[in-house]
Protein backbone atom coordinates (compact mmCIF):
# COMPACT_ATOMS: atom_id res chain seq x y z
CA UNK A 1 -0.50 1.70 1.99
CA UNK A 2 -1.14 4.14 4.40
CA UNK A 3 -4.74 4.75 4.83
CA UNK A 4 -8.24 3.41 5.76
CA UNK A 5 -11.13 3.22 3.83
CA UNK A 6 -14.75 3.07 5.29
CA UNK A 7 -17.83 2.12 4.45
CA UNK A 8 -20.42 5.09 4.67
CA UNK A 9 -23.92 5.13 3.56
CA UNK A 10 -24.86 8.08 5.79
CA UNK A 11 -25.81 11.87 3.87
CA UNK A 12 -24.45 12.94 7.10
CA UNK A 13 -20.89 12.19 6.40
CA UNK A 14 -20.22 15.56 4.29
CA UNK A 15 -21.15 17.99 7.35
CA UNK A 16 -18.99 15.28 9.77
CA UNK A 17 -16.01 15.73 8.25
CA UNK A 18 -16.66 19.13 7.33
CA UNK A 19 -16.11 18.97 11.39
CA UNK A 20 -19.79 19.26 12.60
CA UNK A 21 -19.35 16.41 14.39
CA UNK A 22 -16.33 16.81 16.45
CA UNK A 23 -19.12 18.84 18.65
CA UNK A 24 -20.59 16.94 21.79
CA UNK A 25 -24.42 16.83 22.00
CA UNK A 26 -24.95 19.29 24.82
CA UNK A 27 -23.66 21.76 22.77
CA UNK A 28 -25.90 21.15 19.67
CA UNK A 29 -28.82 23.40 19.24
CA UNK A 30 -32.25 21.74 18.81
CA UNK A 31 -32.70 22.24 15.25
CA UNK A 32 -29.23 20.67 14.29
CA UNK A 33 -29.86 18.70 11.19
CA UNK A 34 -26.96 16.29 12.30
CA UNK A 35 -28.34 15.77 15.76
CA UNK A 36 -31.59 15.22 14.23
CA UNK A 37 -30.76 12.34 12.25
CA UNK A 38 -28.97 10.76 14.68
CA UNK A 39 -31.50 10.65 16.83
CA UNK A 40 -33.95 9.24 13.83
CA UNK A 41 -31.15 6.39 13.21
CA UNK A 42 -31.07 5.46 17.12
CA UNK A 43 -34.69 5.29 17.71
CA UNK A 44 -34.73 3.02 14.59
CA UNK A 45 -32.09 0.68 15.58
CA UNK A 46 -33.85 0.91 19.27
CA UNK A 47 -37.24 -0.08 17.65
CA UNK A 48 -35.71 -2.97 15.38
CA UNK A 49 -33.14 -4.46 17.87
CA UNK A 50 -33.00 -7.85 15.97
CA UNK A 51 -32.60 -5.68 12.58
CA UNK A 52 -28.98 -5.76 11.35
CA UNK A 53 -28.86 -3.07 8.65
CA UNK A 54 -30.41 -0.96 11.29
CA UNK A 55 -27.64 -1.62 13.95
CA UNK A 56 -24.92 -1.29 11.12
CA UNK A 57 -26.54 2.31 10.36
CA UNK A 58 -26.23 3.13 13.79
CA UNK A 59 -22.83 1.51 13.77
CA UNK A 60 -21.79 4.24 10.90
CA UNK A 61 -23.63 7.28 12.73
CA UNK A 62 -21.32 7.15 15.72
CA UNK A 63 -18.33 6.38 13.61
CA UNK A 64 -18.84 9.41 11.59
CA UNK A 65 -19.25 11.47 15.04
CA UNK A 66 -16.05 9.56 16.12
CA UNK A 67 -17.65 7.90 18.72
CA UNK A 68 -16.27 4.63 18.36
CA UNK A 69 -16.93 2.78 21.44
CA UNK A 70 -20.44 2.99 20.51
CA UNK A 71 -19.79 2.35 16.69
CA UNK A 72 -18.09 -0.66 18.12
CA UNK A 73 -20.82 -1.69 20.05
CA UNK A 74 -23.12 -1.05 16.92
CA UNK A 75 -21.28 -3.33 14.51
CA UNK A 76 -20.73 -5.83 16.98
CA UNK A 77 -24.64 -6.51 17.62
CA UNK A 78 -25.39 -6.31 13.53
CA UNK A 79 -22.61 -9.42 13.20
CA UNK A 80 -24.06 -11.36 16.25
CA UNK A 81 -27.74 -11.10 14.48
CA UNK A 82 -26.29 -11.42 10.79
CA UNK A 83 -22.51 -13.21 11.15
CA UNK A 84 -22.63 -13.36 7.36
CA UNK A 85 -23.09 -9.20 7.15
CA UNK A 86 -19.83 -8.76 5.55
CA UNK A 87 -19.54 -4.74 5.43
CA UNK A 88 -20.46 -4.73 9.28
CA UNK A 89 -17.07 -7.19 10.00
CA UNK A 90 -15.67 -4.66 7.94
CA UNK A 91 -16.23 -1.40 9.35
CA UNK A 92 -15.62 -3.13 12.62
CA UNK A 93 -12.49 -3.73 11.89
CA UNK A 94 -11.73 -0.46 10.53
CA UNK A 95 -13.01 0.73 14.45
CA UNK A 96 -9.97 -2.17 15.87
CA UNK A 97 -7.82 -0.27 14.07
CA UNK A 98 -8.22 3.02 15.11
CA UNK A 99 -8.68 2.12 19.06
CA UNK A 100 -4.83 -0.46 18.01
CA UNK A 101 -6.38 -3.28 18.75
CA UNK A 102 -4.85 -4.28 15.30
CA UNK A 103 -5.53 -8.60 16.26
CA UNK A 104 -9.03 -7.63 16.34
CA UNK A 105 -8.69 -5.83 13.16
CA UNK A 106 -7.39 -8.41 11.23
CA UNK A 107 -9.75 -11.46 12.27
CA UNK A 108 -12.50 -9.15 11.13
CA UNK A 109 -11.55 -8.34 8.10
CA UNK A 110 -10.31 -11.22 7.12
CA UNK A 111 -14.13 -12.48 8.34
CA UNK A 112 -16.02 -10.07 5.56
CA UNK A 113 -12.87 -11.41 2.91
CA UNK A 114 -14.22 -14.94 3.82
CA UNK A 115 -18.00 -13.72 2.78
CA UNK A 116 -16.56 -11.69 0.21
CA UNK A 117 -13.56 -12.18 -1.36
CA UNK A 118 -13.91 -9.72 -3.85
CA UNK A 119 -14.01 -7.22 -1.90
CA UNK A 120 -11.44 -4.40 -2.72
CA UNK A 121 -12.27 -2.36 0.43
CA UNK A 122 -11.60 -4.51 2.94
CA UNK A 123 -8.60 -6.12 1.30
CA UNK A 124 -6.55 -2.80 1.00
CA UNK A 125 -7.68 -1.92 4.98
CA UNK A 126 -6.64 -5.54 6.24
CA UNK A 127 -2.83 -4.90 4.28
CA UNK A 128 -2.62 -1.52 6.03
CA UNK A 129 -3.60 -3.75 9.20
CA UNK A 130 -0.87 -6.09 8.47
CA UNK A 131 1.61 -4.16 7.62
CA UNK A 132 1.04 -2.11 10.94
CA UNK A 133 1.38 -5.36 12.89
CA UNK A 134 4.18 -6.01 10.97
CA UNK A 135 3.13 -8.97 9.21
CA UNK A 136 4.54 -8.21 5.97
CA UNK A 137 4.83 -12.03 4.60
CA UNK A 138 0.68 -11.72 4.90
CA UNK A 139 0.51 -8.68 3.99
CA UNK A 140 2.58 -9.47 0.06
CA UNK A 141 -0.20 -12.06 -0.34
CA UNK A 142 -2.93 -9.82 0.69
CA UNK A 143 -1.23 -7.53 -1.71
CA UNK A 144 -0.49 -10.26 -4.51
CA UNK A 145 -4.44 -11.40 -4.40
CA UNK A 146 -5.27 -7.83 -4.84
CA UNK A 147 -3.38 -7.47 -7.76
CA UNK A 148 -5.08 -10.22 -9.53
CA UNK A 149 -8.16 -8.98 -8.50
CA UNK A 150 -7.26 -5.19 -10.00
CA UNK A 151 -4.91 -6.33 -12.38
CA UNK A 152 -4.34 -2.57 -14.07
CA UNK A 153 -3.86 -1.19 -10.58
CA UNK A 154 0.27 0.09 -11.03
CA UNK A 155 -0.46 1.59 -7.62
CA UNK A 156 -0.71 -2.25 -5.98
CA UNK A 157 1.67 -3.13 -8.08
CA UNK A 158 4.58 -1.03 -7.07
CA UNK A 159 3.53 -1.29 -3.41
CA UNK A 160 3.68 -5.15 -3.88
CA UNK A 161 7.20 -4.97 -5.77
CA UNK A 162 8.47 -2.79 -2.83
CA UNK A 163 7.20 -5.18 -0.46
CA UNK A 164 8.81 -8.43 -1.58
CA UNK A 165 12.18 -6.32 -2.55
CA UNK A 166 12.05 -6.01 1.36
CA UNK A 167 11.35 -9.59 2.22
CA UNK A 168 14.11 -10.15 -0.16
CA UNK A 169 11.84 -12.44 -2.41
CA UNK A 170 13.59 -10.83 -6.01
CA UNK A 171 12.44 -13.33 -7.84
CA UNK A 172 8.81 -12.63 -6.97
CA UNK A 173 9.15 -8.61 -6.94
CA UNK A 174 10.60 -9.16 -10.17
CA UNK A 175 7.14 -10.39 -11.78
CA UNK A 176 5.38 -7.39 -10.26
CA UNK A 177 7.68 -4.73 -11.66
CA UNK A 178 7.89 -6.28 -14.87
CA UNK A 179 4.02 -6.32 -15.35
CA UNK A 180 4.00 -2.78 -14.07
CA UNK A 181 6.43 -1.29 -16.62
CA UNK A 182 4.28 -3.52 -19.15
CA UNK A 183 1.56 -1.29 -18.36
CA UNK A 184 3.51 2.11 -17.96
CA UNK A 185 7.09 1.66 -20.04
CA UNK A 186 7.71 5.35 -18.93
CA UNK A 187 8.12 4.73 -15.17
CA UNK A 188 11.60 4.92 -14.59
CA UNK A 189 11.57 3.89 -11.07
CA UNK A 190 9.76 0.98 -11.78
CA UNK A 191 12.59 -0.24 -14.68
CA UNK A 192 15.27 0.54 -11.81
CA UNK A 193 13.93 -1.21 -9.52
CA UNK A 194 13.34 -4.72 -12.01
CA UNK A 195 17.18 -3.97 -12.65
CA UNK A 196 17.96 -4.21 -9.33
CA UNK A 197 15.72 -7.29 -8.61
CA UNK A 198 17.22 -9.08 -11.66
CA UNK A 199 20.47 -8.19 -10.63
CA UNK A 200 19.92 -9.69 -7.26
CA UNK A 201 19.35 -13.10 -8.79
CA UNK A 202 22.40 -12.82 -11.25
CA UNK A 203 20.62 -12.19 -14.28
CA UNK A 204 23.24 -9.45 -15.12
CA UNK A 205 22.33 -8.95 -18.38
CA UNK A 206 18.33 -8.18 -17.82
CA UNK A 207 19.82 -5.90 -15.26
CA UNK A 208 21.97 -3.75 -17.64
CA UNK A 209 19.17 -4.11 -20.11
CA UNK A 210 16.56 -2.54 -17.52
CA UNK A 211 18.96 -0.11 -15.88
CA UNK A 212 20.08 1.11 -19.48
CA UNK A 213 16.05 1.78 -20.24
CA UNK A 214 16.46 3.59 -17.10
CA UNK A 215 18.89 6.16 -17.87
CA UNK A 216 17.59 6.53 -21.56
CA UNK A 217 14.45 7.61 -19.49
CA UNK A 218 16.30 9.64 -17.50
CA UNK A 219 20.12 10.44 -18.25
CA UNK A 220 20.09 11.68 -14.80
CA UNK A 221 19.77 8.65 -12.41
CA UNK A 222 22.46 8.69 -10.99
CA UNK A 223 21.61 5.83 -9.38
CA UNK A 224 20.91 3.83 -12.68
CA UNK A 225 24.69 5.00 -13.80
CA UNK A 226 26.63 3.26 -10.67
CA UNK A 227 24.22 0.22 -10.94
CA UNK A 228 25.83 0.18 -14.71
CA UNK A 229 29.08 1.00 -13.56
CA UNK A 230 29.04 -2.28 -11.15
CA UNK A 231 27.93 -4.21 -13.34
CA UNK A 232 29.73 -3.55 -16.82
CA UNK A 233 32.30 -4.29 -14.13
CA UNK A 234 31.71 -7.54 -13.23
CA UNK A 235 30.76 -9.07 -17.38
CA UNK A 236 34.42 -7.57 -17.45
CA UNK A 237 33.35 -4.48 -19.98
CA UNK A 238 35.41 -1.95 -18.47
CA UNK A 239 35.26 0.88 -21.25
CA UNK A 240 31.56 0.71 -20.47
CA UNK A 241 32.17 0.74 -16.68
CA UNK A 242 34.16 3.65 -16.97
CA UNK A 243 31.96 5.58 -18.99
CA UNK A 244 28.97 5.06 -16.41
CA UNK A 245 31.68 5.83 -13.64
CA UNK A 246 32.09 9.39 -15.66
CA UNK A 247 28.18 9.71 -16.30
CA UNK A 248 27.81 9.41 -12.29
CA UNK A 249 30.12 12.03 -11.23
CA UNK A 250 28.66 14.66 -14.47
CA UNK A 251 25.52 14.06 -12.30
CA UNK A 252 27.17 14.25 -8.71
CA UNK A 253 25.87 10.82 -7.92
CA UNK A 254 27.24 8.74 -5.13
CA UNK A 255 30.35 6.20 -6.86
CA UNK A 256 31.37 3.67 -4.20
CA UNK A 257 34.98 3.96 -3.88
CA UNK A 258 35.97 -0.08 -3.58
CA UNK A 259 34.57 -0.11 -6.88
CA UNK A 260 36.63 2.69 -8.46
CA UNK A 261 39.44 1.03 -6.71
CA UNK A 262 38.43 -2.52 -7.78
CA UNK A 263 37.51 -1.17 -11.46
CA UNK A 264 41.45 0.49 -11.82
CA UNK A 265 43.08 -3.03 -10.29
CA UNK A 266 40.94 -4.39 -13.37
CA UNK A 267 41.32 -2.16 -16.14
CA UNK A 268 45.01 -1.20 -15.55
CA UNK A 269 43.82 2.27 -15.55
CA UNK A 270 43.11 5.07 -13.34
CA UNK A 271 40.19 6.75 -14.88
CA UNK A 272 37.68 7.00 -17.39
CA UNK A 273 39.50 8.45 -20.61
């Protein structure tokens, strides 16, 4: 996951990031509709100081100027007066994470998760978190949580499958792709991908079963055609081997030569037929 996702509740936000904002105050004219109702939201927030809501409105008029010192400062007070205001621990942590204070970031999302685990928001911003500080064991769970939560989300499921390919846990990516292609049999990524998880863990035969789906998918992988070749190489099916061998090289797909070599010492032969 690459991107943030705030919480905005202004009207302003449309002409902000239309780029009306990007302008400093001195150079607003008096009659600026923006300028106006910034000025409405900080009189508010001045008049109400033990007020909350009104310090997380402020909070979300100076992040949608991209002042975020201030927005910091905003969100920070509405917590102190309400530490169970979970979208204010939230948008303050989105703020961490744009000034890189990514620590920060995390403790505060994972603060609004603790009022409110369900929410979806703030669990996809605290794995974009992790995964910037590198904490990818936390962020699979974070992702694996949000996939029970959204359980007809393939997009969280194919980012959690990538993710615990990477940690090498097969076993476990292996669950996520094979509840993704149970809810889109078409993706052929998704099938080579459980082929090469199941492979990983010697299931050989729920490999060649997924990477044959593949290809009938696509006769075109070329990468689905040397997994095949590989492994109708090691069950000893070498007619089978060589054909996916053949298939690869129709395509111009890669063919590692140790196999090729390896393949000929076992068939007694120096090419498909």
């Amino acid at each position: 996951m690459s991107t943030n996702i705030f919480r905005n509740i202004l009207s302003v936000a449309a002409l902000v990031f239309l780029g009306v904002a990007c302008a400093t105050d001195a150079k607003k004219s008096p009659d600026d509709p923006v300028a106006t109702q910034l000025k409405e939201i900080q009189d508010e927030a001045a008049s109400q100081p033990g007020d909350a809501r009104a310090q997380y409105a402020l909070g979300n008029a100076y992040f949608d100027r991209r002042r975020y010192a201030d927005a910091r400062t905003a969100y920070l007070r509405a917590t102190e007066i309400d530490p169970l205001y979970a979208d204010a621990h939230s948008n303050l942590g989105l703020v961490y994470r744009i000034e890189g204070d990514l620590d920060s970031s995390i403790a505060q999302y994972e603060k609004a998760l603790a009022i409110d685990p369900s929410d979806t928001v703030t669990r996809t911003n605290l794995i974009v978190a992790l995964e910037s500080a590198k904490r990818l064991p936390a962020a699979a769970d974070q992702l694996a949580e949000l996939s029970r939560r959204a359980p007809d989300d393939t997009a969280v499921l194919r980012q959690l499958g990538a993710l615990l390919q990477q940690l090498d846990r097969p076993d476990e990516a292996e669950t996520a792709y094979a509840r993704l292609v149970a809810t889109v049999a078409t993706d052929k990524a998704a099938w080579f991908a459980l082929g090469r998880c199941q492979h990983a863990q010697g299931k050989r035969d729920a490999a060649i079963a997924s990477w044959k789906t593949t290809v009938a998918l696509d006769p075109d992988h070329s990468e689905a055609h040397a997994a095949l070749a590989g492994a109708y190489t090691e069950i000893g099916d070498y007619d089978r081997a060589w054909q996916s061998v053949r298939e690869t090289q129709r395509i111009g797909g890669f063919i590692d030569p140790e196999l090729v070599t390896r393949l000929q010492d076992l068939s007694g032969r120096t090419g498909p037929e």
